[in-house]
PDB file of N, CA and C in Angstrom:
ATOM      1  N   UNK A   1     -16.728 -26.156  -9.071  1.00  0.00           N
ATOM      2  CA  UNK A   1     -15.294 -26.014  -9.071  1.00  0.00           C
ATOM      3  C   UNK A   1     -14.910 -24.905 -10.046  1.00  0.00           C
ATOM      4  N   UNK A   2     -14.333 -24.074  -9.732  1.00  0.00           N
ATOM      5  CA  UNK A   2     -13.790 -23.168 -10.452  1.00  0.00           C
ATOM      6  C   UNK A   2     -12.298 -22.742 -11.044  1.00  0.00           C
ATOM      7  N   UNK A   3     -12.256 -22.707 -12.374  1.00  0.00           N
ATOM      8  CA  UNK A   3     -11.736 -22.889 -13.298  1.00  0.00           C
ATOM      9  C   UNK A   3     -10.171 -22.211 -12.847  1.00  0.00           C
ATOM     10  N   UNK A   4      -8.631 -22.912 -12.991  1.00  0.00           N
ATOM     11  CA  UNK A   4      -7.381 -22.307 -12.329  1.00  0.00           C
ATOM     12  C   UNK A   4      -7.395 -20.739 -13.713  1.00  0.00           C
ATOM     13  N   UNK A   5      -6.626 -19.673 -12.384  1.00  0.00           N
ATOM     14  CA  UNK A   5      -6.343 -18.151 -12.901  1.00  0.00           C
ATOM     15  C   UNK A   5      -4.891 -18.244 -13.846  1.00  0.00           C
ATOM     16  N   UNK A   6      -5.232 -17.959 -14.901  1.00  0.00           N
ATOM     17  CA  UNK A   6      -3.784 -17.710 -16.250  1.00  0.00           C
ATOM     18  C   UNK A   6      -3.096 -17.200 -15.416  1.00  0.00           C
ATOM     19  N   UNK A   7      -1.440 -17.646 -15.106  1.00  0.00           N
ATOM     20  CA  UNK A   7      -0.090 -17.105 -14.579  1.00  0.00           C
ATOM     21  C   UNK A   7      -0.269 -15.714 -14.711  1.00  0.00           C
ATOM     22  N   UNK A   8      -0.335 -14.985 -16.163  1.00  0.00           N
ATOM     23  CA  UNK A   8      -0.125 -14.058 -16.522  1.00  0.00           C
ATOM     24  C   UNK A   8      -1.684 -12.827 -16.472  1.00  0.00           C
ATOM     25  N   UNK A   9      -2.905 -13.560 -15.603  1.00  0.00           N
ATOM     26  CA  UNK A   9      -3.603 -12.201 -15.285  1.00  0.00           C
ATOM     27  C   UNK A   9      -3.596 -11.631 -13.899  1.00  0.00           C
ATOM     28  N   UNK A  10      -3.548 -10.457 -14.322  1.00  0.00           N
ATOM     29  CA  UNK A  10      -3.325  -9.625 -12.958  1.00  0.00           C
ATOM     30  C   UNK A  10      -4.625  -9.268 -12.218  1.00  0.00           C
ATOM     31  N   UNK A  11      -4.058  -9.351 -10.608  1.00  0.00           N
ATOM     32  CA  UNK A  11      -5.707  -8.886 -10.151  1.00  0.00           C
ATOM     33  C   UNK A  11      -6.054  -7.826  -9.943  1.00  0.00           C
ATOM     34  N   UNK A  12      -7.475  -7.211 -10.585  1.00  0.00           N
ATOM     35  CA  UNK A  12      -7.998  -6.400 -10.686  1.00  0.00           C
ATOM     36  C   UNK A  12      -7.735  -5.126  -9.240  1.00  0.00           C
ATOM     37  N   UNK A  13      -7.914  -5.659  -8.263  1.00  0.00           N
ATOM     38  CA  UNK A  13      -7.781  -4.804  -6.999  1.00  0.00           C
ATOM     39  C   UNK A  13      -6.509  -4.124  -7.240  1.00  0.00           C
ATOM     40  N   UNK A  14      -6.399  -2.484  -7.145  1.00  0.00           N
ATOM     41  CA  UNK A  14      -5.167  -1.711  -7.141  1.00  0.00           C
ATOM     42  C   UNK A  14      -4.237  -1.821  -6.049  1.00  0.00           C
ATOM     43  N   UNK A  15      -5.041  -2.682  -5.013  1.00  0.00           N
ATOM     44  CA  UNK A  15      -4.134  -2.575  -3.515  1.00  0.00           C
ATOM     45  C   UNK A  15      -3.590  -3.879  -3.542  1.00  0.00           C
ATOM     46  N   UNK A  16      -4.085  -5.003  -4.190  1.00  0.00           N
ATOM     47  CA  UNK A  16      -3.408  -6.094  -4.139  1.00  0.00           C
ATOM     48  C   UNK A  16      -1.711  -6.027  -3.386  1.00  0.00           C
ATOM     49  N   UNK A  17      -1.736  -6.942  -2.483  1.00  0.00           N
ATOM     50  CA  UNK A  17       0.071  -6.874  -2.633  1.00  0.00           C
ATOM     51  C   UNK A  17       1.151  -5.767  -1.863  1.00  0.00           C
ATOM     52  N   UNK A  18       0.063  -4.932  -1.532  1.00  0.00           N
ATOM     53  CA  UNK A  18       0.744  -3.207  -0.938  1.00  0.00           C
ATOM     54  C   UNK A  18      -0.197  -3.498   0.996  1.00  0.00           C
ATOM     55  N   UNK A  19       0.716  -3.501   1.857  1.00  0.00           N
ATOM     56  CA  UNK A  19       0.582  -3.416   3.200  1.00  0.00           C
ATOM     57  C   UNK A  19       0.122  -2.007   3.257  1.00  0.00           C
ATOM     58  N   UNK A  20      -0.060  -1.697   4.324  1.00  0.00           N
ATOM     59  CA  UNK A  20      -1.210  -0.596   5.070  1.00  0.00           C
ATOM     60  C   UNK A  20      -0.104   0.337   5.315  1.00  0.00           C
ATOM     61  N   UNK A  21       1.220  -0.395   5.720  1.00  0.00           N
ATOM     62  CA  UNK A  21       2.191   0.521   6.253  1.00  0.00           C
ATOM     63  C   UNK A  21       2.974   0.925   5.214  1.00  0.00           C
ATOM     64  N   UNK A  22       3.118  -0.052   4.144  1.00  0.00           N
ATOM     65  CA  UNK A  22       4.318   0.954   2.828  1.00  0.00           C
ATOM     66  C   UNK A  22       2.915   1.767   1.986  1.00  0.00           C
ATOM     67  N   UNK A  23       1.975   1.599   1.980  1.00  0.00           N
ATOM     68  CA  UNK A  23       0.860   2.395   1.399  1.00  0.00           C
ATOM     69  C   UNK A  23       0.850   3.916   2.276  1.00  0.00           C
ATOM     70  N   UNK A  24       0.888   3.720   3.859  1.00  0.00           N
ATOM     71  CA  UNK A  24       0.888   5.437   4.689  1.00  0.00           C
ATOM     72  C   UNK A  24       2.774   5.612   4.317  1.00  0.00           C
ATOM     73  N   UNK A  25       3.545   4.825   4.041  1.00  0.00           N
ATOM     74  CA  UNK A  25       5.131   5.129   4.621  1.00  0.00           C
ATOM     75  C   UNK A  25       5.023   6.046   2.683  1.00  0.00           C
ATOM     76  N   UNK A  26       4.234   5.772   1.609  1.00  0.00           N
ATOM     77  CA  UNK A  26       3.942   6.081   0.517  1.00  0.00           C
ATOM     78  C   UNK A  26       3.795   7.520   0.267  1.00  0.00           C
ATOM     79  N   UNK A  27       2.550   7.423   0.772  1.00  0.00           N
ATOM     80  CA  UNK A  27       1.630   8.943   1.121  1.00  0.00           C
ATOM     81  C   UNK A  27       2.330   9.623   1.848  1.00  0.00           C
ATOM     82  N   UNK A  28       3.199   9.418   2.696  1.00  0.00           N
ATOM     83  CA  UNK A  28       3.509  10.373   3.448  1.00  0.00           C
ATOM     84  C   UNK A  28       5.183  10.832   2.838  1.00  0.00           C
ATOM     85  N   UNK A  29       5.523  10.244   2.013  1.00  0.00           N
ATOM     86  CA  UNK A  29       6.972  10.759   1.644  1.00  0.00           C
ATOM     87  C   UNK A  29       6.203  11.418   0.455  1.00  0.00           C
ATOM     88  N   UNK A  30       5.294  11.037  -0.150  1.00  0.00           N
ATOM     89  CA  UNK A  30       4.720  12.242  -1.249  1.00  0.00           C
ATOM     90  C   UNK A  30       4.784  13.330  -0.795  1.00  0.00           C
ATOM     91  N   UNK A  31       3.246  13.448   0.290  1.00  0.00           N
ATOM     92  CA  UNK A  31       2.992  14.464   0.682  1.00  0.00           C
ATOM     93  C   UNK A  31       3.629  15.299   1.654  1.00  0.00           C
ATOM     94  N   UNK A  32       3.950  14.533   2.566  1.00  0.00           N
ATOM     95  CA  UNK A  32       4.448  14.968   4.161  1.00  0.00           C
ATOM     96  C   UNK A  32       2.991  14.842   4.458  1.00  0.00           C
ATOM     97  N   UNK A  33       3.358  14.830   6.500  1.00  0.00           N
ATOM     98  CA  UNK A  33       2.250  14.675   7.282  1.00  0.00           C
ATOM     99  C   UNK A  33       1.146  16.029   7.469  1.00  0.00           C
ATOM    100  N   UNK A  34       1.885  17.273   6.933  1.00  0.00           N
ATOM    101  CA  UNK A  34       1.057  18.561   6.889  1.00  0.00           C
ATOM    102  C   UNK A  34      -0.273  18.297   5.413  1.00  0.00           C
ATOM    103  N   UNK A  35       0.060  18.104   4.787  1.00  0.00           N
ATOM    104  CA  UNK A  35      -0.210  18.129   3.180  1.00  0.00           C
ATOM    105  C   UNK A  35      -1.335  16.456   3.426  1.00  0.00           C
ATOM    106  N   UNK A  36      -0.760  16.272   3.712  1.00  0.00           N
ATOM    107  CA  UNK A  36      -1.929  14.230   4.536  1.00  0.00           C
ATOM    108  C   UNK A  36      -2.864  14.591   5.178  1.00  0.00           C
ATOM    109  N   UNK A  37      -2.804  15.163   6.276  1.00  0.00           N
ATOM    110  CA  UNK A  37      -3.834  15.914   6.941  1.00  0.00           C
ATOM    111  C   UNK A  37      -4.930  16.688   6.865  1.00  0.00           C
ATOM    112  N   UNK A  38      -4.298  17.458   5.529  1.00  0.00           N
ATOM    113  CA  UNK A  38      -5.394  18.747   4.863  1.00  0.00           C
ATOM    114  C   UNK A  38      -6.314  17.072   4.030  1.00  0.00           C
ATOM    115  N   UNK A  39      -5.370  16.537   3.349  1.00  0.00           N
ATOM    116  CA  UNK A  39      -6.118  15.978   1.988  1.00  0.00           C
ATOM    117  C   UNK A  39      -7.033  15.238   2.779  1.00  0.00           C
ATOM    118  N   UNK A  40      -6.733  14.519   4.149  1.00  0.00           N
ATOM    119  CA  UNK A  40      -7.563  13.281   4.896  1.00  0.00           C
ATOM    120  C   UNK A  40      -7.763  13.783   6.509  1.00  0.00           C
ATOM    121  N   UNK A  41      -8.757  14.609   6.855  1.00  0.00           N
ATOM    122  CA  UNK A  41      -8.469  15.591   7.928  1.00  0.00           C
ATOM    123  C   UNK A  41      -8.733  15.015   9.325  1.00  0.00           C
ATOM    124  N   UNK A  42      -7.698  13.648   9.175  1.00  0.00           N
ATOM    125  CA  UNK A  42      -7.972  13.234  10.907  1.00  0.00           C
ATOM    126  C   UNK A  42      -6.804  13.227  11.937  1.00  0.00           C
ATOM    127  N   UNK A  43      -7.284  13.325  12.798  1.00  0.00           N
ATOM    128  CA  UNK A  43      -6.619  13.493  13.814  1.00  0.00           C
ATOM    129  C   UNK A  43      -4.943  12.988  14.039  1.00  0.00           C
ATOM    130  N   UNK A  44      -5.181  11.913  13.475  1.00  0.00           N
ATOM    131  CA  UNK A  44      -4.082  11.057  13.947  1.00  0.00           C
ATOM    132  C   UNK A  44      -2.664  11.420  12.676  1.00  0.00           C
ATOM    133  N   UNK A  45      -3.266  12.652  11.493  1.00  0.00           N
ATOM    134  CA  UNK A  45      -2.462  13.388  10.580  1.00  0.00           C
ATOM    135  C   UNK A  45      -1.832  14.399  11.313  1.00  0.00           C
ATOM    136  N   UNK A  46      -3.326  14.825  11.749  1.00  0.00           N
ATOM    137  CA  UNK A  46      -3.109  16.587  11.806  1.00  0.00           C
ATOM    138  C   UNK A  46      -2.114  16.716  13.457  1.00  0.00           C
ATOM    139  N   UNK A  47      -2.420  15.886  14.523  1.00  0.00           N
ATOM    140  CA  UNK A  47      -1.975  15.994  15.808  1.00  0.00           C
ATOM    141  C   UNK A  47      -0.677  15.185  15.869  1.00  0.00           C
ATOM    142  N   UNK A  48       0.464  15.445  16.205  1.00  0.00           N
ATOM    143  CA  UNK A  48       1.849  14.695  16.382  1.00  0.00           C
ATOM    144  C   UNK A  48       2.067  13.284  15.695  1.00  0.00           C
ATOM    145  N   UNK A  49       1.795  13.781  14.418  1.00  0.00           N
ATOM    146  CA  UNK A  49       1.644  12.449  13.687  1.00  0.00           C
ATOM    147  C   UNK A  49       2.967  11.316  13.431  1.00  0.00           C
ATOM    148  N   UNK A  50       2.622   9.959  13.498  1.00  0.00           N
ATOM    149  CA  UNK A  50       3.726   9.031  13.543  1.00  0.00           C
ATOM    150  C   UNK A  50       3.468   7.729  12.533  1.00  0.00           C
ATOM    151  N   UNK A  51       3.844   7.494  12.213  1.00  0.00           N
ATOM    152  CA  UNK A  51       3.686   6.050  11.127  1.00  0.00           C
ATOM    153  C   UNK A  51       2.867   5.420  11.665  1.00  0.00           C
ATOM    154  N   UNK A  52       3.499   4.695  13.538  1.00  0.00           N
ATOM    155  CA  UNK A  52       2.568   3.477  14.164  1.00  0.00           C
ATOM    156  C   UNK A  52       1.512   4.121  14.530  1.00  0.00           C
ATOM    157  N   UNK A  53       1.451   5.346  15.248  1.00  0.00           N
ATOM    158  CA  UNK A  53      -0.418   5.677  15.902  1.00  0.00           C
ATOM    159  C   UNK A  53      -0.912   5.872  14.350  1.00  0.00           C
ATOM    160  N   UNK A  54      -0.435   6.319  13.148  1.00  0.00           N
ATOM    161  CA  UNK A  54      -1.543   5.960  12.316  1.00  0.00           C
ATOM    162  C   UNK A  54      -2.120   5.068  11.955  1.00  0.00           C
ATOM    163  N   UNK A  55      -0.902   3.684  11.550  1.00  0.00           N
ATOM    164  CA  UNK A  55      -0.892   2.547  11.492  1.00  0.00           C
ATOM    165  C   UNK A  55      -2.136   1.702  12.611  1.00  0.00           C
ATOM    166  N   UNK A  56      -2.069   2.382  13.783  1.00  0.00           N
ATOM    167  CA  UNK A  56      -2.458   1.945  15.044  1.00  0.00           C
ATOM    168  C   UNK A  56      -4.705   2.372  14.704  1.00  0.00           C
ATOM    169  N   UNK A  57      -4.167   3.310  14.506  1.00  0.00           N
ATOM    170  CA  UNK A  57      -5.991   4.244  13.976  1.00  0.00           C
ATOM    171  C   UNK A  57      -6.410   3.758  12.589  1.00  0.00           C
ATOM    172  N   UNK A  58      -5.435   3.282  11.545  1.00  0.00           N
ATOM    173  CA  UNK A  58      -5.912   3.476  10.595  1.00  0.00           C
ATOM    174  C   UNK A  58      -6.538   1.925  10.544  1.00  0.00           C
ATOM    175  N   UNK A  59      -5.691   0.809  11.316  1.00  0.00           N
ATOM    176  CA  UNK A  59      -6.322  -0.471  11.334  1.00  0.00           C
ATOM    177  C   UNK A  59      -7.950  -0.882  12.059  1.00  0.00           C
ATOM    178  N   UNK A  60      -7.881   0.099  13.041  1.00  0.00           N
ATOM    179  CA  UNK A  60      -9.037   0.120  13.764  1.00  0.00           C
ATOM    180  C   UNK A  60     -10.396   0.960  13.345  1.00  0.00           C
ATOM    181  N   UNK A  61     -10.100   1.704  11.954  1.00  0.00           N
ATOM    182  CA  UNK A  61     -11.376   2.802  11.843  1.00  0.00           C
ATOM    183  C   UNK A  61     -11.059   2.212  10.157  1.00  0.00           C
ATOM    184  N   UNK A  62     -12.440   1.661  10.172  1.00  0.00           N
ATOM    185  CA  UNK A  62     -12.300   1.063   8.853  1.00  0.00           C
ATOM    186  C   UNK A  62     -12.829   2.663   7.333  1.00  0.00           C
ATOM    187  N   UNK A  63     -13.897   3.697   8.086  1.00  0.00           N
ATOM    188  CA  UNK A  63     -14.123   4.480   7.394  1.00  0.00           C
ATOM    189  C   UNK A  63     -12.563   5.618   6.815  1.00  0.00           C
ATOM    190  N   UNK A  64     -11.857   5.637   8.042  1.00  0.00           N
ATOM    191  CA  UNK A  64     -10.439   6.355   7.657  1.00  0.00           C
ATOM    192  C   UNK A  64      -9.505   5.762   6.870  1.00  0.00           C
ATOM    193  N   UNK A  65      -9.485   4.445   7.223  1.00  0.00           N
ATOM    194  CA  UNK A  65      -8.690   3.365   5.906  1.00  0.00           C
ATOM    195  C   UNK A  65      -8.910   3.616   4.403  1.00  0.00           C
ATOM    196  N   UNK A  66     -10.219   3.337   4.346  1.00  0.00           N
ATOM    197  CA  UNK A  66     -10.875   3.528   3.269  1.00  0.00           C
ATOM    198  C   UNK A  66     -10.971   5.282   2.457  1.00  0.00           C
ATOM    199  N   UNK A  67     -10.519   6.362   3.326  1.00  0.00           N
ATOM    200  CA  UNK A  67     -10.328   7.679   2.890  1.00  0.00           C
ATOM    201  C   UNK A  67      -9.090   7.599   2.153  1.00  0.00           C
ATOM    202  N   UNK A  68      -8.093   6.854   3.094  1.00  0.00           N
ATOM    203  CA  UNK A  68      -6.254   7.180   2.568  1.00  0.00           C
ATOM    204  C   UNK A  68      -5.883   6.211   1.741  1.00  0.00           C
ATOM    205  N   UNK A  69      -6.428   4.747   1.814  1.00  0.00           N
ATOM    206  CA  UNK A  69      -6.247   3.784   0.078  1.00  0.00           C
ATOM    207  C   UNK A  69      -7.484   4.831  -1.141  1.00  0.00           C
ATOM    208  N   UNK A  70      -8.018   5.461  -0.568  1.00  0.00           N
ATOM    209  CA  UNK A  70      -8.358   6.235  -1.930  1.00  0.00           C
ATOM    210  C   UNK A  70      -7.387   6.888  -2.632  1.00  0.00           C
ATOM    211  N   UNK A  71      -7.054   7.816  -1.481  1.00  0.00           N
ATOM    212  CA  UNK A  71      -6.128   8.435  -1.747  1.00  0.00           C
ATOM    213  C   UNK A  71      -4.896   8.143  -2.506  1.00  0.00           C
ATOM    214  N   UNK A  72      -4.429   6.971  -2.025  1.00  0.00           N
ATOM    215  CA  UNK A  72      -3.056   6.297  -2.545  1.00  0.00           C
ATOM    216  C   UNK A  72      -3.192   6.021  -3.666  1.00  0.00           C
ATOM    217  N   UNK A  73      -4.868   5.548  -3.769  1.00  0.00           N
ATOM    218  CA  UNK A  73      -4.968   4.948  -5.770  1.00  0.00           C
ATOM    219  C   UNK A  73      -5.105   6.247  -6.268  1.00  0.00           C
ATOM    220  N   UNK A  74      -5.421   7.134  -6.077  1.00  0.00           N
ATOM    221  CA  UNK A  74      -6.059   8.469  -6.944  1.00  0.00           C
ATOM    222  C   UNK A  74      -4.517   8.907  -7.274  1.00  0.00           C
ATOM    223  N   UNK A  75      -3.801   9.061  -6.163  1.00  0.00           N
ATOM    224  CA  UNK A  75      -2.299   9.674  -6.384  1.00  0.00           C
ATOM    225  C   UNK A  75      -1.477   8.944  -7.055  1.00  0.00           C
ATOM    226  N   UNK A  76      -1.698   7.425  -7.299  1.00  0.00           N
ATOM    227  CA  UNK A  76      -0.560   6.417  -7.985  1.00  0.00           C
ATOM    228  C   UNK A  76      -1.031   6.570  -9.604  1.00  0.00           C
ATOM    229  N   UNK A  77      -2.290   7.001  -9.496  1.00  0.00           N
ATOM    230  CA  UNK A  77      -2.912   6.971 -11.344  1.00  0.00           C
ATOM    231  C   UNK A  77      -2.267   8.558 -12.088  1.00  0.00           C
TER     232      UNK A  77
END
């Protein structure tokens, strides 16, 4: 049995708490979708890019997910 977490510690994970969609709706009012594209060079940036087909690609390609929550932590530090 393992021991209850103090109210007051926070969890370690930077993404805790942040959806997939205010994390790209994030990145993309930083950067814009030109400037997203260069930094994370896929398709679904660089070609008529939209919130949901990213949303739509980014849930399904776990290696591209994992490019743009980099991204989001590198840019939030």
């Amino acid at each position: 049995m393992s021991s209850p977490v103090p109210p007051d510690h926070r969890n370690a994970d930077p993404l805790h708490g942040i959806t997939l969609k205010a994390l790209l709706q994030w990145l993309v009012d930083h950067y814009g979708w030109a400037e997203l594209g260069r930094r994370v060079p896929i398709n679904c940036f660089l070609h008529e890019p939209s919130l949901n087909s990213s949303l739509k690609f980014l849930r399904r390609t776990p290696w591209a997910r994992e490019k743009v929550e980099a991204l989001y932590i590198a840019s939030r530090r």
